[in-house]
C-alpha atoms as a PDB file:
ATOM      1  CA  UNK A   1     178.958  63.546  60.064  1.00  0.00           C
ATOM      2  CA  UNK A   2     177.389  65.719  57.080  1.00  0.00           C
ATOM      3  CA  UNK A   3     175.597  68.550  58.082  1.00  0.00           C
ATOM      4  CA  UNK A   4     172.236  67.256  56.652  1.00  0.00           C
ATOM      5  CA  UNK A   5     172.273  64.730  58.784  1.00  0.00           C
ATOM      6  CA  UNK A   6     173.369  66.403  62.243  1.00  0.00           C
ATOM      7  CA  UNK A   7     170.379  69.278  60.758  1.00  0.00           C
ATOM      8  CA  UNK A   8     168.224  65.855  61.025  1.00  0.00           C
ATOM      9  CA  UNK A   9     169.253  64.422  64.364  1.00  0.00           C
ATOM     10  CA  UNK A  10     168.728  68.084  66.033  1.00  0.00           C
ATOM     11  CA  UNK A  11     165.158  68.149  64.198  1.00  0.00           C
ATOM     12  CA  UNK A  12     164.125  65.518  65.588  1.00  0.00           C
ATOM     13  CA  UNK A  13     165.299  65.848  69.253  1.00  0.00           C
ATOM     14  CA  UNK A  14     168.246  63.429  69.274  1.00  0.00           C
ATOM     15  CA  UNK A  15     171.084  65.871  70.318  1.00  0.00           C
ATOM     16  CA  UNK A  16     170.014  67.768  73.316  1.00  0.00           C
ATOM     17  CA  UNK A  17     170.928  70.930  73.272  1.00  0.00           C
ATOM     18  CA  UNK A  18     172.031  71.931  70.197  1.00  0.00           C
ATOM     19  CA  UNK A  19     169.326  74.649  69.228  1.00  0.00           C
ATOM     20  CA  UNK A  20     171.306  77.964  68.675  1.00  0.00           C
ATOM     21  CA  UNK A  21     167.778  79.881  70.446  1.00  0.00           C
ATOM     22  CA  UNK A  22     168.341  78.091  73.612  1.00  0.00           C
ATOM     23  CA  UNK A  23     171.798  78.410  75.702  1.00  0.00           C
ATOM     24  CA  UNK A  24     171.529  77.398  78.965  1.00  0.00           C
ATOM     25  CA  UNK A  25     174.690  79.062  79.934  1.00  0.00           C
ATOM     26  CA  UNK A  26     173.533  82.523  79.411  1.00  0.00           C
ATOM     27  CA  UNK A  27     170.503  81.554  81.005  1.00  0.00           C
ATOM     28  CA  UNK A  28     171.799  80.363  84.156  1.00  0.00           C
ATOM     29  CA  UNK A  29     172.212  83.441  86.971  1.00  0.00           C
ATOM     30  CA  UNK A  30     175.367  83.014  89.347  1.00  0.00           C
ATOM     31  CA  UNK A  31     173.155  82.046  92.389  1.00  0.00           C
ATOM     32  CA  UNK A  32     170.706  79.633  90.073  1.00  0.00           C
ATOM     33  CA  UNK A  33     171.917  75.978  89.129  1.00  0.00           C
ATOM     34  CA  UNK A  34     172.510  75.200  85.806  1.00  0.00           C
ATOM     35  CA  UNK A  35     171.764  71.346  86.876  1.00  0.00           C
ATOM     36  CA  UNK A  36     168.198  72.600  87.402  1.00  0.00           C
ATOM     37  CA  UNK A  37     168.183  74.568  84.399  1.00  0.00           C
ATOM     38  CA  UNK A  38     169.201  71.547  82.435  1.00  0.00           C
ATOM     39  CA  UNK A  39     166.469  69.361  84.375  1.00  0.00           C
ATOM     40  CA  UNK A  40     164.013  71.137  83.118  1.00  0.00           C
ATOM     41  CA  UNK A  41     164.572  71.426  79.548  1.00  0.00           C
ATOM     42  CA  UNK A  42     164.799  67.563  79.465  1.00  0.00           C
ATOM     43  CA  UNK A  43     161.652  67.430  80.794  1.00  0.00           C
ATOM     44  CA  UNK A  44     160.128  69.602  78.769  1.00  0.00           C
ATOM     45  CA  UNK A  45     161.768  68.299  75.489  1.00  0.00           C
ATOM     46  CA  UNK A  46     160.480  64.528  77.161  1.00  0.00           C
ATOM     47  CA  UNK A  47     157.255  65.983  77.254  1.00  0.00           C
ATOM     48  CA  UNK A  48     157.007  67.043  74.365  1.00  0.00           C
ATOM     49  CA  UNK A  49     158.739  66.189  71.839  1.00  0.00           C
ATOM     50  CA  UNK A  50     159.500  68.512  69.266  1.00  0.00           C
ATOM     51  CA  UNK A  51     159.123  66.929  65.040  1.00  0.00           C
ATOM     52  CA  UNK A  52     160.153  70.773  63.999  1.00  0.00           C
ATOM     53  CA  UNK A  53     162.093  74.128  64.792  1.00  0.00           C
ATOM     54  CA  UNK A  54     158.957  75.663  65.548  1.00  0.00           C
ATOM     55  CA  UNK A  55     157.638  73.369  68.005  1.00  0.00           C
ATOM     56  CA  UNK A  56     160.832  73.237  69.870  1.00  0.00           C
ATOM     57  CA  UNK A  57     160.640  77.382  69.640  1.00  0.00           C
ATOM     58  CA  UNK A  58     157.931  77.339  71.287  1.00  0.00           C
ATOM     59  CA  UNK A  59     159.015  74.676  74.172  1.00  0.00           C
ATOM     60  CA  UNK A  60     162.380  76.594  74.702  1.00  0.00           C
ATOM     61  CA  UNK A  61     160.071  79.861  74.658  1.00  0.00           C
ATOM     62  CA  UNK A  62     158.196  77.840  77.631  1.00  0.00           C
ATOM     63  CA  UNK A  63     161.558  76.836  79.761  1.00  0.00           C
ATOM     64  CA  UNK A  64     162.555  80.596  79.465  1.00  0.00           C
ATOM     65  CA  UNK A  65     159.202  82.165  80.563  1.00  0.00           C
ATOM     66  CA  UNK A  66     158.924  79.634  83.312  1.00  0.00           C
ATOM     67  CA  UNK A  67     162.790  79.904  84.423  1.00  0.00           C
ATOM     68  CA  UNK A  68     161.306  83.891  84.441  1.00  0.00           C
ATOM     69  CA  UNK A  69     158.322  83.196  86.562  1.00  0.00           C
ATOM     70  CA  UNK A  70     160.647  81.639  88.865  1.00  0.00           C
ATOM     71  CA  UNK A  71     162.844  84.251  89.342  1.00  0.00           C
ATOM     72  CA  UNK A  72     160.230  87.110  89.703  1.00  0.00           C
ATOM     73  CA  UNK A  73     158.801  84.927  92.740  1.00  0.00           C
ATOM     74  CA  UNK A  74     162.161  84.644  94.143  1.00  0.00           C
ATOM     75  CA  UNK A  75     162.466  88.682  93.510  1.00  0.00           C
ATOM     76  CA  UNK A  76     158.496  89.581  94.959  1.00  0.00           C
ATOM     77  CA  UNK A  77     159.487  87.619  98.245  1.00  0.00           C
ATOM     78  CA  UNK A  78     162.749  89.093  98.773  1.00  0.00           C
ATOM     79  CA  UNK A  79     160.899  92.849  98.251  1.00  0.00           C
ATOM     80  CA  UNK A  80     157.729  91.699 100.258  1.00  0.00           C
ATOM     81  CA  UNK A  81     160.371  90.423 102.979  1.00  0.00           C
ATOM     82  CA  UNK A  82     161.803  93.880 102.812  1.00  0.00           C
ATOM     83  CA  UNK A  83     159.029  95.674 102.978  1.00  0.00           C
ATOM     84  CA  UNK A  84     157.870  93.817 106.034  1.00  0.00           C
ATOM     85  CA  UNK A  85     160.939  94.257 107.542  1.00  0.00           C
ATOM     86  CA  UNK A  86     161.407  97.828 107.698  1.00  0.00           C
ATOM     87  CA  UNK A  87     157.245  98.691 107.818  1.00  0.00           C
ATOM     88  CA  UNK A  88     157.888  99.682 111.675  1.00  0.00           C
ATOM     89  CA  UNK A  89     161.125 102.146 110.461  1.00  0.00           C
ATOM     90  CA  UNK A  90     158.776 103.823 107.669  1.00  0.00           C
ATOM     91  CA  UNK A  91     155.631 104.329 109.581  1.00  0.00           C
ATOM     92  CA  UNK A  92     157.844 105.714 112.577  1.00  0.00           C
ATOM     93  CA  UNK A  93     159.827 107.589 110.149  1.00  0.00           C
ATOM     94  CA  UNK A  94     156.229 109.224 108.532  1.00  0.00           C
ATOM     95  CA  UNK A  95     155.068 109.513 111.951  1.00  0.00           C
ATOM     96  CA  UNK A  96     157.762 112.188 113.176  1.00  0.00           C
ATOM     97  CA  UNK A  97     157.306 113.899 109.599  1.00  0.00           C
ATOM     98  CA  UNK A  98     153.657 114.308 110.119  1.00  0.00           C
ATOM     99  CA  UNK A  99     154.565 115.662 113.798  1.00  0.00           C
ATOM    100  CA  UNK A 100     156.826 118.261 112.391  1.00  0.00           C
ATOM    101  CA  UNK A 101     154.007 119.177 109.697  1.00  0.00           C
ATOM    102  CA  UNK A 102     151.312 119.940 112.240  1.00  0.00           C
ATOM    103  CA  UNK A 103     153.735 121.660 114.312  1.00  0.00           C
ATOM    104  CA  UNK A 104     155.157 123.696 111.542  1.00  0.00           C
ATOM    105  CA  UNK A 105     150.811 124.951 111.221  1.00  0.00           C
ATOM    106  CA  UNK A 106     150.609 126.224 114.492  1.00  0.00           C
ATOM    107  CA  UNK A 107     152.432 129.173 112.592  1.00  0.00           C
ATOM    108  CA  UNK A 108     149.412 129.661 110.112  1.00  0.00           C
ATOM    109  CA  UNK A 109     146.661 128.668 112.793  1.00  0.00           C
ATOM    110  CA  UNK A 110     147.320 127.416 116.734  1.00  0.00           C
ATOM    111  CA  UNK A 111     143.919 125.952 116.601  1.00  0.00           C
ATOM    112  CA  UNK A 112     144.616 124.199 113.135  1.00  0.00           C
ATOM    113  CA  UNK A 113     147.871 122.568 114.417  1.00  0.00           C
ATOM    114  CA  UNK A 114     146.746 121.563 116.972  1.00  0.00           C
ATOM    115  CA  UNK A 115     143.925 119.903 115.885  1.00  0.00           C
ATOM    116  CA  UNK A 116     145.553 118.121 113.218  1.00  0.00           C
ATOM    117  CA  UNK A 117     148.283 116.977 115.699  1.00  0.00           C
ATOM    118  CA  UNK A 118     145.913 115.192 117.904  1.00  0.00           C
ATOM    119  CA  UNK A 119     144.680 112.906 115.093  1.00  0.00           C
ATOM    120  CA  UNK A 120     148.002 110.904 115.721  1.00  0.00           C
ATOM    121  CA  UNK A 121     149.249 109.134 118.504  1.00  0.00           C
ATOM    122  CA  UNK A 122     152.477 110.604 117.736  1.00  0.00           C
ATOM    123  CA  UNK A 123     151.130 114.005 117.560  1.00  0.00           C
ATOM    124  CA  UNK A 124     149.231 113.536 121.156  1.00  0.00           C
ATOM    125  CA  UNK A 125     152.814 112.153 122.728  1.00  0.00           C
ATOM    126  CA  UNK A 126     154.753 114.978 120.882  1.00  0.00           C
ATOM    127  CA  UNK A 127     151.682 117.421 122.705  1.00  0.00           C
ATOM    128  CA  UNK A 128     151.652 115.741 126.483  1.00  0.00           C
ATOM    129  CA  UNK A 129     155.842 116.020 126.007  1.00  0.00           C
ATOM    130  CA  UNK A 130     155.336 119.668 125.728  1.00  0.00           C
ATOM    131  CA  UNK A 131     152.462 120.174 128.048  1.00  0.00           C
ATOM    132  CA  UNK A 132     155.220 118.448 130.515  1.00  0.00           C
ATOM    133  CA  UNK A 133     158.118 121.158 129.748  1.00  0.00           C
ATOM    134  CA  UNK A 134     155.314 123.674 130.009  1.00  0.00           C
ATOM    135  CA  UNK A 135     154.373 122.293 133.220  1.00  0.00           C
ATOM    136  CA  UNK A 136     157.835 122.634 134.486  1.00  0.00           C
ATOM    137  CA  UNK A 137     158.266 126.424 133.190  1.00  0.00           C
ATOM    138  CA  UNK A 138     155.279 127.614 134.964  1.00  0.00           C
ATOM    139  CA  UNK A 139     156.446 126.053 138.170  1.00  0.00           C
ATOM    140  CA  UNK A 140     159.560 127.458 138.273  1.00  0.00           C
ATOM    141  CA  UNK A 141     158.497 131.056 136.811  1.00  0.00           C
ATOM    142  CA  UNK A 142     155.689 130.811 139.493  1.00  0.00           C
ATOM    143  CA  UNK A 143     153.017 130.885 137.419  1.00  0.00           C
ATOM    144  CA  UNK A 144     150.950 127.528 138.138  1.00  0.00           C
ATOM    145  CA  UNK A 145     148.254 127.390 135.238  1.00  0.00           C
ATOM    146  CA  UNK A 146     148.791 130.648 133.535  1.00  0.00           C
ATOM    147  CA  UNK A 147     150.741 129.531 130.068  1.00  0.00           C
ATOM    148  CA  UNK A 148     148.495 126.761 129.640  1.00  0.00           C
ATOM    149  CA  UNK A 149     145.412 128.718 130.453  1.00  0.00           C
ATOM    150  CA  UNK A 150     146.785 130.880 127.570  1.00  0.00           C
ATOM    151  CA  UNK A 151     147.100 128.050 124.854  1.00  0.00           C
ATOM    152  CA  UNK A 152     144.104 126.734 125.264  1.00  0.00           C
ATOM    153  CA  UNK A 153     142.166 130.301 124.554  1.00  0.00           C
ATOM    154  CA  UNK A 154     144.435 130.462 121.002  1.00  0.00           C
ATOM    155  CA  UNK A 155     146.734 132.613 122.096  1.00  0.00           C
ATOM    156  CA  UNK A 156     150.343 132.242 120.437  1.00  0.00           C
ATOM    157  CA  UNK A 157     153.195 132.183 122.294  1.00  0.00           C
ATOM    158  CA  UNK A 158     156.892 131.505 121.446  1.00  0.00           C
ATOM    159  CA  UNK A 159     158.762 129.602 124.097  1.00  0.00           C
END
């Protein structure tokens, strides 16, 4: 066959696949089907049939961006998935973070950090946890009420 006339026949959509723009091979991911790939470019050539290079530019430029859209759906659920996934992990993980923060102000200001750590549930278990240990201190150094009574008028103290 002459070139001119295989240049005709691809023209006018009579050897599928033979535009050099579109190559399903390169296309085709390792986890995607070519068999799907190839699907749809028949039915888009069926379609619409292409009388020019443009035109079938144009309908390969289609197959590609919607092959695309695919994939980025595939991709968006997979994150979303993720994200959902490990939500509980990150919000515990900012959770203690925001715990150490406050704690880290009752340096600057008692009053301040301890404020600040009562806006969180975390903050107020992190708070009862230590009113507990104080608890147990004052009992055994035998003085029932004293070290809290302390803390609660501002006044620093290292333990």
């Amino acid at each position: 066959m002459h070139q001119r006339n295989r240049n005709a026949q691809i023209l006018h959509g009579e050897i599928a696949y033979a535009s050099p723009t579109f190559d399903r091979v390169r296309l085709t991911l390792p986890n995607e089907d070519a068999a799907e790939h190839r699907r749809l470019y028949d039915e888009w050539m069926a379609a619409y049939p292409c009388r020019g290079p443009i035109e079938r530019g144009f309908a390969e430029q289609a197959v590609v961006a919607l092959l695309d859209k695919r994939r980025i759906e595939r991709v968006r659920t997979t994150v979303r998935t993720e994200r959902v996934r490990t939500a509980v992990l990150d919000f515990e993980r900012w959770q203690e973070d925001e715990v150490a923060r406050c704690v880290d102000l009752f340096n600057e200001s008692c009053a301040y950090g301890l404020r600040h750590l009562l806006r969180s549930a975390a903050g107020c278990r992190w708070a009862i946890a230590e009113w507990e240990k104080l608890e147990k201190k004052e009992t055994i150094a035998g003085l029932p009420g004293q070290i809290s009574e302390q803390i609660v008028h501002g006044v620093r103290i290292t333990w």
